[in-house]
C-alpha atoms as a PDB file:
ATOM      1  CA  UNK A   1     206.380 258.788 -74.316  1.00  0.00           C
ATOM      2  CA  UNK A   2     207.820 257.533 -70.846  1.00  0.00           C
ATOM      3  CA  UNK A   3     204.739 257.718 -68.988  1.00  0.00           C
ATOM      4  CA  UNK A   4     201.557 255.704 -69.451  1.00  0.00           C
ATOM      5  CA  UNK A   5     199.937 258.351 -67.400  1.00  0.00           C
ATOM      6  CA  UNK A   6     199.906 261.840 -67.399  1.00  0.00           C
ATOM      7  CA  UNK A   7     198.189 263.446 -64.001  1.00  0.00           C
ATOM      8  CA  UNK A   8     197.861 267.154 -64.397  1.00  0.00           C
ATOM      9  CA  UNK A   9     196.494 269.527 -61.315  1.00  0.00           C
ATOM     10  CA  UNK A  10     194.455 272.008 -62.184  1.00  0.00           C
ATOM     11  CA  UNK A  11     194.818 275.389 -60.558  1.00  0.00           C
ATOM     12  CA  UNK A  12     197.956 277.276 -61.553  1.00  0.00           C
ATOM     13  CA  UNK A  13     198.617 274.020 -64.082  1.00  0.00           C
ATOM     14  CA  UNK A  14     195.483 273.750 -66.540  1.00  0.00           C
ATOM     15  CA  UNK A  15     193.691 277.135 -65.068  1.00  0.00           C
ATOM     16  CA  UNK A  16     195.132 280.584 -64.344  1.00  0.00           C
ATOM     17  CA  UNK A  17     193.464 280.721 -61.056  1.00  0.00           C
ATOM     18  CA  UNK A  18     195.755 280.919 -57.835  1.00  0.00           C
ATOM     19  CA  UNK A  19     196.021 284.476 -58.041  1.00  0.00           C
ATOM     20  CA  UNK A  20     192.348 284.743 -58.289  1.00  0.00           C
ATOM     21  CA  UNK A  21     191.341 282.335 -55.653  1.00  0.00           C
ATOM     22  CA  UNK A  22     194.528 283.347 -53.414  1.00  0.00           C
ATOM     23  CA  UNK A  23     193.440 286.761 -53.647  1.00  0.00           C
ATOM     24  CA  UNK A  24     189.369 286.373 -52.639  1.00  0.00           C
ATOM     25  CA  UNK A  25     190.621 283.851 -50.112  1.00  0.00           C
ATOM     26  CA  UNK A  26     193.281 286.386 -48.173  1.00  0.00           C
ATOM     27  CA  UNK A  27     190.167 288.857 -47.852  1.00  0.00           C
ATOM     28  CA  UNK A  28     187.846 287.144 -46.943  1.00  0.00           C
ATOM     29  CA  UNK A  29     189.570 285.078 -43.831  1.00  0.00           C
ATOM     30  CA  UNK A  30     190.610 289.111 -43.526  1.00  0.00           C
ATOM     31  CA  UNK A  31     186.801 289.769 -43.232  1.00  0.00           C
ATOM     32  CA  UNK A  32     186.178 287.273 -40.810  1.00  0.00           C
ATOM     33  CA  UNK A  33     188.810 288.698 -38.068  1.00  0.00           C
ATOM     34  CA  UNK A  34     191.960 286.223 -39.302  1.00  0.00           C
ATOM     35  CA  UNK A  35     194.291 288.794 -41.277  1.00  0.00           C
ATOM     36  CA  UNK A  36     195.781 286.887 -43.965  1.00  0.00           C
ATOM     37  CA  UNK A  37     197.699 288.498 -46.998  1.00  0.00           C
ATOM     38  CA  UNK A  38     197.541 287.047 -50.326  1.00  0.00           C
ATOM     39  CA  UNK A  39     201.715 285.783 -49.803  1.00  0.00           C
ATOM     40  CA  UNK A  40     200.502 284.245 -46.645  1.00  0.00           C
ATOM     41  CA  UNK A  41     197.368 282.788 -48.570  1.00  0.00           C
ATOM     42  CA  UNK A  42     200.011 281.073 -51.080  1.00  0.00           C
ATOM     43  CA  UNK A  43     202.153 280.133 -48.701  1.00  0.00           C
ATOM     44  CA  UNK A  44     199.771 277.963 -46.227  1.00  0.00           C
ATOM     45  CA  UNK A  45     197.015 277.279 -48.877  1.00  0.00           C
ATOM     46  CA  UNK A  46     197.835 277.004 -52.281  1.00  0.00           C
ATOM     47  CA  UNK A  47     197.339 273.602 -53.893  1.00  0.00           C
ATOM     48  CA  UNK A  48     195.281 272.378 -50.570  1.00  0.00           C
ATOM     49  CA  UNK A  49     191.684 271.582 -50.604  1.00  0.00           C
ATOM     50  CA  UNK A  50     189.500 273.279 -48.132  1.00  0.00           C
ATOM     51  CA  UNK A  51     189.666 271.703 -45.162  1.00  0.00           C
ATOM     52  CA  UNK A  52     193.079 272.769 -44.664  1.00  0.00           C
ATOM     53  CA  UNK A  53     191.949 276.229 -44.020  1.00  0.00           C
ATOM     54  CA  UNK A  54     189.746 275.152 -41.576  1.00  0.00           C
ATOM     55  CA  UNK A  55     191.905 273.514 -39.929  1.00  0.00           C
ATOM     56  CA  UNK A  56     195.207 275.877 -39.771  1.00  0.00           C
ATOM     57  CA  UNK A  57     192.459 278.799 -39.114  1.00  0.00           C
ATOM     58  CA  UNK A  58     191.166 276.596 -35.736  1.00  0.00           C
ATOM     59  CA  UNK A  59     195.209 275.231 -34.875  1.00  0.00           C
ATOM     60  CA  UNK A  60     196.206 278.529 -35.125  1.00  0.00           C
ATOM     61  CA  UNK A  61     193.072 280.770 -33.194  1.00  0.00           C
ATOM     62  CA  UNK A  62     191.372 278.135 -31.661  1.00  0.00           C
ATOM     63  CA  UNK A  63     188.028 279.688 -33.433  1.00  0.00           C
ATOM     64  CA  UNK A  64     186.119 277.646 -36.098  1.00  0.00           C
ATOM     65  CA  UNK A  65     185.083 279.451 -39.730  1.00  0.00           C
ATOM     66  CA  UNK A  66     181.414 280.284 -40.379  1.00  0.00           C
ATOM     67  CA  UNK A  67     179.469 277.264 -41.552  1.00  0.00           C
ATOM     68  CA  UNK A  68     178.867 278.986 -44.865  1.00  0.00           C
ATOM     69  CA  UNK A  69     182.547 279.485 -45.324  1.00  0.00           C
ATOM     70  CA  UNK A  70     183.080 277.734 -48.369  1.00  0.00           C
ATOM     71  CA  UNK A  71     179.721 278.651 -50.267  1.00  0.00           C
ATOM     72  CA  UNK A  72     180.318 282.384 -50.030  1.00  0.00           C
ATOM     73  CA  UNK A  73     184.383 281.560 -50.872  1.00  0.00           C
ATOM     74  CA  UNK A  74     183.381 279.528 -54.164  1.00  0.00           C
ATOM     75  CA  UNK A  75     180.474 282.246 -55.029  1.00  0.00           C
ATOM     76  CA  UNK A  76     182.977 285.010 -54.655  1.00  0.00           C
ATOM     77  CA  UNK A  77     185.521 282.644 -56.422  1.00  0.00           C
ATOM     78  CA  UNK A  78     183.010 281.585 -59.567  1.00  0.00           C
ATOM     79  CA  UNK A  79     182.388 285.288 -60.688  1.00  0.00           C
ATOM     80  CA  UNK A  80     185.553 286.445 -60.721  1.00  0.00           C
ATOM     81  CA  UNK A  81     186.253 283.303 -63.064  1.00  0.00           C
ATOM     82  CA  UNK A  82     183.671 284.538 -65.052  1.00  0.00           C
ATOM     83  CA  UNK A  83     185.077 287.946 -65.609  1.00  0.00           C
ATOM     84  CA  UNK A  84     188.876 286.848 -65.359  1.00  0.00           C
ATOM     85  CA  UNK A  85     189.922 283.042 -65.809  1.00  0.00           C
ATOM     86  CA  UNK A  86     192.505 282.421 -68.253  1.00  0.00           C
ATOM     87  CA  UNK A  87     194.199 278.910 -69.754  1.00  0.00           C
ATOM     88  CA  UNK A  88     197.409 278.645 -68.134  1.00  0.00           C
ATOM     89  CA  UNK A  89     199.154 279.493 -71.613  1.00  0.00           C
ATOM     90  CA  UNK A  90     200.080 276.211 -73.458  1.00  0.00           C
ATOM     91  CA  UNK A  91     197.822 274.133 -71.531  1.00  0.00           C
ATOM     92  CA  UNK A  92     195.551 273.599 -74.592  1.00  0.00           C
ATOM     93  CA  UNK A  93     198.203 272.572 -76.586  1.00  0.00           C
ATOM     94  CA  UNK A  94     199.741 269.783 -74.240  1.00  0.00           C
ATOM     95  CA  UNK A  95     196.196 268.494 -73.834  1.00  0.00           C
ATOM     96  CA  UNK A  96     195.770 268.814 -77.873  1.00  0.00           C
ATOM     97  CA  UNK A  97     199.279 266.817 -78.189  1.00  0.00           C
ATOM     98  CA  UNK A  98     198.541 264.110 -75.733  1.00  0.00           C
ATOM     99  CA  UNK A  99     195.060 263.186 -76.965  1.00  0.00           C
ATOM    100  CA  UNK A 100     196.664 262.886 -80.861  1.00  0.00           C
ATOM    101  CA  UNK A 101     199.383 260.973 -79.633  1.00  0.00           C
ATOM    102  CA  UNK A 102     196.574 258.229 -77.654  1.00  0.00           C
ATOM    103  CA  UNK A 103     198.498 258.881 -74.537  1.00  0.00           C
ATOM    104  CA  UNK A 104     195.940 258.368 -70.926  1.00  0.00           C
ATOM    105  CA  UNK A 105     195.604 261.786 -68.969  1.00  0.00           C
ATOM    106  CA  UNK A 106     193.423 263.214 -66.826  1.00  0.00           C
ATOM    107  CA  UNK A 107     193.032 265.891 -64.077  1.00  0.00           C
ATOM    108  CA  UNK A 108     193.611 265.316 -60.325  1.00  0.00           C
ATOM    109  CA  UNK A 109     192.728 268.790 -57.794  1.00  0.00           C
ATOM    110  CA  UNK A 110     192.221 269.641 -54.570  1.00  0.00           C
ATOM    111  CA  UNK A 111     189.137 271.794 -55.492  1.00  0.00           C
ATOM    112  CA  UNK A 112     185.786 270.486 -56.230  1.00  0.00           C
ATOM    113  CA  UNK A 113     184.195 268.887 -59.462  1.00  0.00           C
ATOM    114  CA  UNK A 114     181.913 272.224 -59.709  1.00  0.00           C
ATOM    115  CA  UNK A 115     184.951 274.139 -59.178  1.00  0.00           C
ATOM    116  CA  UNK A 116     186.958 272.376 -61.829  1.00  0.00           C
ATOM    117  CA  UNK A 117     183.910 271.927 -63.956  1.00  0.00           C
ATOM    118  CA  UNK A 118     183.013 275.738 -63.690  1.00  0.00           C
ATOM    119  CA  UNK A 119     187.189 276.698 -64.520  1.00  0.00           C
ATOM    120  CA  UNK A 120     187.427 273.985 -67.598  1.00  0.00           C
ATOM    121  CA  UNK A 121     184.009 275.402 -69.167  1.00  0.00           C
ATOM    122  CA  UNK A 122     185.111 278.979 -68.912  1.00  0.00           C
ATOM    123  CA  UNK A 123     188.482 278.631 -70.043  1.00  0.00           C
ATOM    124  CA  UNK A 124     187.563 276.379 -73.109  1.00  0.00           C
ATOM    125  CA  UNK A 125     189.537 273.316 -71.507  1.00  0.00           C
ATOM    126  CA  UNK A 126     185.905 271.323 -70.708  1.00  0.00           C
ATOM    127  CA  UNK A 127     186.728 269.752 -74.501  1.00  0.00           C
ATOM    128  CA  UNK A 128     189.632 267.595 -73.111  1.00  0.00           C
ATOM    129  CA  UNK A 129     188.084 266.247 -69.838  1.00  0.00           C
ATOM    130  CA  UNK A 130     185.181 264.114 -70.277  1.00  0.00           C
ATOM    131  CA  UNK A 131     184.327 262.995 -66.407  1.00  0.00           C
ATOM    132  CA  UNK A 132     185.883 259.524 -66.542  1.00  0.00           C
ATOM    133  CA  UNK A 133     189.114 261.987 -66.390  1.00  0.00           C
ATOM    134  CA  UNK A 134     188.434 264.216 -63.640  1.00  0.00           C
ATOM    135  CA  UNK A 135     189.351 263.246 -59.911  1.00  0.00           C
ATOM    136  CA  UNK A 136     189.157 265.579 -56.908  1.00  0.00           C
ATOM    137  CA  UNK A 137     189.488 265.715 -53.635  1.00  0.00           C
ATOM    138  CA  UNK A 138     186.116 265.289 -52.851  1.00  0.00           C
ATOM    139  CA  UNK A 139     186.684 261.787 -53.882  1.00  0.00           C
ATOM    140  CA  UNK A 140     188.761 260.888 -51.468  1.00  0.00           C
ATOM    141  CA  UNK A 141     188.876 261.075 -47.574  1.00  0.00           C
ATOM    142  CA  UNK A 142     192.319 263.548 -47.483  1.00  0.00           C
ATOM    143  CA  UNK A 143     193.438 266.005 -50.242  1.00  0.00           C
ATOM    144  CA  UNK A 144     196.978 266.782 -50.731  1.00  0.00           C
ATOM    145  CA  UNK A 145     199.589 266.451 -49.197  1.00  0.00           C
ATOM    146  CA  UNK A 146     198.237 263.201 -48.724  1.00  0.00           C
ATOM    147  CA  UNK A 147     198.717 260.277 -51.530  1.00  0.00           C
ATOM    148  CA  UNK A 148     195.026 259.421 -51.795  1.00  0.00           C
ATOM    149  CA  UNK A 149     194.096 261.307 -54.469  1.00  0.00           C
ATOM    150  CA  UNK A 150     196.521 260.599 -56.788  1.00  0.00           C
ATOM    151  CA  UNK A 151     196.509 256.936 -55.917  1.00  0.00           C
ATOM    152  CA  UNK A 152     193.124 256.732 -56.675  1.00  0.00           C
ATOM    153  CA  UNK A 153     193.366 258.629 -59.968  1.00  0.00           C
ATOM    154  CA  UNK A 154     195.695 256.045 -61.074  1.00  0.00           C
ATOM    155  CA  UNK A 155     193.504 252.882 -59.881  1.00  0.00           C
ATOM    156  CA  UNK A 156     190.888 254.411 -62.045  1.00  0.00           C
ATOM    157  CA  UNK A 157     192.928 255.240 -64.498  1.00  0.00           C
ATOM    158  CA  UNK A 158     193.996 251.253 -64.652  1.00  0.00           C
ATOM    159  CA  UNK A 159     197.645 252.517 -64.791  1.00  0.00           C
ATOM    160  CA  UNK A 160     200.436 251.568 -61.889  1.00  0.00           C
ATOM    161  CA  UNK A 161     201.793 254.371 -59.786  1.00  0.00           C
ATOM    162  CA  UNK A 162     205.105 253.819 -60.950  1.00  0.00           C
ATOM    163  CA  UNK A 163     204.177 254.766 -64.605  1.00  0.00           C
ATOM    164  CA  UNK A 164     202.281 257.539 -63.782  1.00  0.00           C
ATOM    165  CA  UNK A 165     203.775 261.285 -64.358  1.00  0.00           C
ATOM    166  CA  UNK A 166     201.918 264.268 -62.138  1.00  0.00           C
ATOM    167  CA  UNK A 167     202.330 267.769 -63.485  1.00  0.00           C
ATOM    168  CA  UNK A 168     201.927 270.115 -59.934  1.00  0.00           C
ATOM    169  CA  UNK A 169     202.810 273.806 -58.697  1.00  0.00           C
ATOM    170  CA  UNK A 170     202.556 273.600 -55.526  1.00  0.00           C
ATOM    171  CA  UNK A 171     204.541 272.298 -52.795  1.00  0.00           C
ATOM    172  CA  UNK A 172     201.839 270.129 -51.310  1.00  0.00           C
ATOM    173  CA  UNK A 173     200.975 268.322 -54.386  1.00  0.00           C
ATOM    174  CA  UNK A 174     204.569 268.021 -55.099  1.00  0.00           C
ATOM    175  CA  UNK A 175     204.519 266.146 -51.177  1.00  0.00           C
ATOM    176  CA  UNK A 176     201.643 264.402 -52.600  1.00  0.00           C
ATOM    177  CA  UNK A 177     202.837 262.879 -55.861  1.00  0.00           C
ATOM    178  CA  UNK A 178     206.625 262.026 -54.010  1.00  0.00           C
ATOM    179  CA  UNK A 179     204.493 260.094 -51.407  1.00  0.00           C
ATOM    180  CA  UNK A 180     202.306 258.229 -54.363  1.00  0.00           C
ATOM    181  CA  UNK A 181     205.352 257.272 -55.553  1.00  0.00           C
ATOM    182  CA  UNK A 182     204.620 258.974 -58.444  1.00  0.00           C
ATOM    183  CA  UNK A 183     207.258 261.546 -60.719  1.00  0.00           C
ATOM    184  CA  UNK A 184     206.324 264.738 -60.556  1.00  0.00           C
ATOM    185  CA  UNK A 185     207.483 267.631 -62.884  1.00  0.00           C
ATOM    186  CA  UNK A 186     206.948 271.105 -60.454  1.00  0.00           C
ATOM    187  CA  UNK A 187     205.972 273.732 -62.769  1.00  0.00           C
ATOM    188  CA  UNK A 188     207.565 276.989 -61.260  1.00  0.00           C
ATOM    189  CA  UNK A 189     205.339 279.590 -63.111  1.00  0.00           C
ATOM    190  CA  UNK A 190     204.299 280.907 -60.133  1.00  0.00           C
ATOM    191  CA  UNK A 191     205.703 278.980 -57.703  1.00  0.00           C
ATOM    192  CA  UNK A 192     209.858 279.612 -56.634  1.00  0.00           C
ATOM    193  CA  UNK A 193     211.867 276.590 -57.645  1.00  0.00           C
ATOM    194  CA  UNK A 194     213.715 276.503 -54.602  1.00  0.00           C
ATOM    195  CA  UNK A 195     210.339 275.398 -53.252  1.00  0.00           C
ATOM    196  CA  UNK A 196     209.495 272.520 -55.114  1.00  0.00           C
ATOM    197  CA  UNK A 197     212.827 271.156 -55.020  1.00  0.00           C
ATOM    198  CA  UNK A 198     211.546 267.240 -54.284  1.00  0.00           C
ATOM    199  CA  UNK A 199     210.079 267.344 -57.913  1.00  0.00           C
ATOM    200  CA  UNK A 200     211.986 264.903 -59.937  1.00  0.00           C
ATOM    201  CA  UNK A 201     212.299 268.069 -62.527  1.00  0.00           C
ATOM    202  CA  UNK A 202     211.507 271.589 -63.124  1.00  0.00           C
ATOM    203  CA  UNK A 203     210.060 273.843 -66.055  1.00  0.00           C
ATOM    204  CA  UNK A 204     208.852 277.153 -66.131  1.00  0.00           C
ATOM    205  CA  UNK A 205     206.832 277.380 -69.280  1.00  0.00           C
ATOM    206  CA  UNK A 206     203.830 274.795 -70.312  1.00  0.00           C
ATOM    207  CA  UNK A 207     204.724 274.936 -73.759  1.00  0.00           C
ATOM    208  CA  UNK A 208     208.063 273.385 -72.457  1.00  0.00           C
ATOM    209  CA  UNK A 209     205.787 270.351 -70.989  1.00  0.00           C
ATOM    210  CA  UNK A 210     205.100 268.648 -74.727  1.00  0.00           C
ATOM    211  CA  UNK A 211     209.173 267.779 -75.651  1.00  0.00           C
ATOM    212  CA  UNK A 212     209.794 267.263 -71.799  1.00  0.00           C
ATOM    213  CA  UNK A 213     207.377 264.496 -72.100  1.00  0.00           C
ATOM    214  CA  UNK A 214     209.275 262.851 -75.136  1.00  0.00           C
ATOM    215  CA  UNK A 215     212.501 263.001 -73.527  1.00  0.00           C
ATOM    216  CA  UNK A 216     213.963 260.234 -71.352  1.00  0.00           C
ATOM    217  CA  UNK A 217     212.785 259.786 -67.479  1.00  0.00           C
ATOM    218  CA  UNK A 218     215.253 261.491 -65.062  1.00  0.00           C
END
């Protein structure tokens, strides 16, 4: 193992969820008078915590989004989990592989600790993440693109940015994990490689992630 850290996101890494979330989100800015479709909902948003929606929505219109914004987003967001969330496939087993092997992980997202609490229960993945290994943005004061959150991650972690590895799909937490200082391999599931082009590698398939892991740093 070349790491003594492995940093996964969540959504679209661990969790199936961008196209749910992406989808619910596109309708209901839609709703609210700010037409968004679900390509323009991956392009500006995926990978970003909250407050970047309310902020592009206000840069862009000059309006501000209901108070109650995010609590009828993440209600919306938490039943279709219920009736649709899927392991991103191979997830389980990199997870399974990395705690027999005694090698440090844990989870670093721009959504919430209910959100990622609510996505690891339903998907089975809550078995792998006790909380000491779940960071989110809510922990620090900016989510991705910014550093903080993976920097902190690793100070908690006790483990030095430099031997940390983040596992991302989108471009912003790509941005993020460059700017920690961090390696970063972009998983291009659902994500175009041509846009995460800064990662230090690319793979398309988490049951890839496992051998990647053994092999020697890039």
């Amino acid at each position: 193992m070349r790491y003594d850290l492995v940093i996964f996101d969540n959504d679209g890494v661990l969790v199936d969820s961008e196209p749910i979330s992406n989808r619910l989100l596109a309708a209901h800015l839609t709703e609210l008078g700010h037409p968004t479709s679900y390509d323009d909902s991956i392009r500006d948003y995926m990978g970003s915590a909250m407050h970047r929606v309310h902020d592009l929505v206000e840069e862009r219109t000059g309006q501000r989004l209901p108070a109650d914004f995010d609590d009828v987003f993440h209600a919306r967001v938490f039943a279709a989990f219920e009736r649709e969330l899927k392991p991103v496939v191979g997830a389980a087993d990199v997870l399974e592989k990395l705690a027999a092997d005694g090698v440090p992980y844990c989870v670093a997202s721009s959504g919430s600790h209910e959100r990622i609490r609510v996505g690891h229960r339903i998907t089975g993945l809550d078995r792998w993440f006790d909380d000491e290994r779940v960071f989110s943005s809510q922990d620090v004061g900016r989510g991705k693109p910014a550093p903080d959150l993976f920097l902190y991650a690793a100070e908690r972690m006790g483990v030095a940015r430099e031997r940390c590895l983040v596992v991302e799909d989108s471009p912003l937490g790509v941005q993020a994990a460059v700017a920690a200082g961090m390696d970063v391999y972009g998983f291009t599931a659902m994500t175009p490689a041509g846009k995460l082009t800064a990662a230090t590698r690319l793979f398309g398939d988490m049951r890839e992630l496992a051998a990647l892991l053994s092999g020697p740093r890039s």
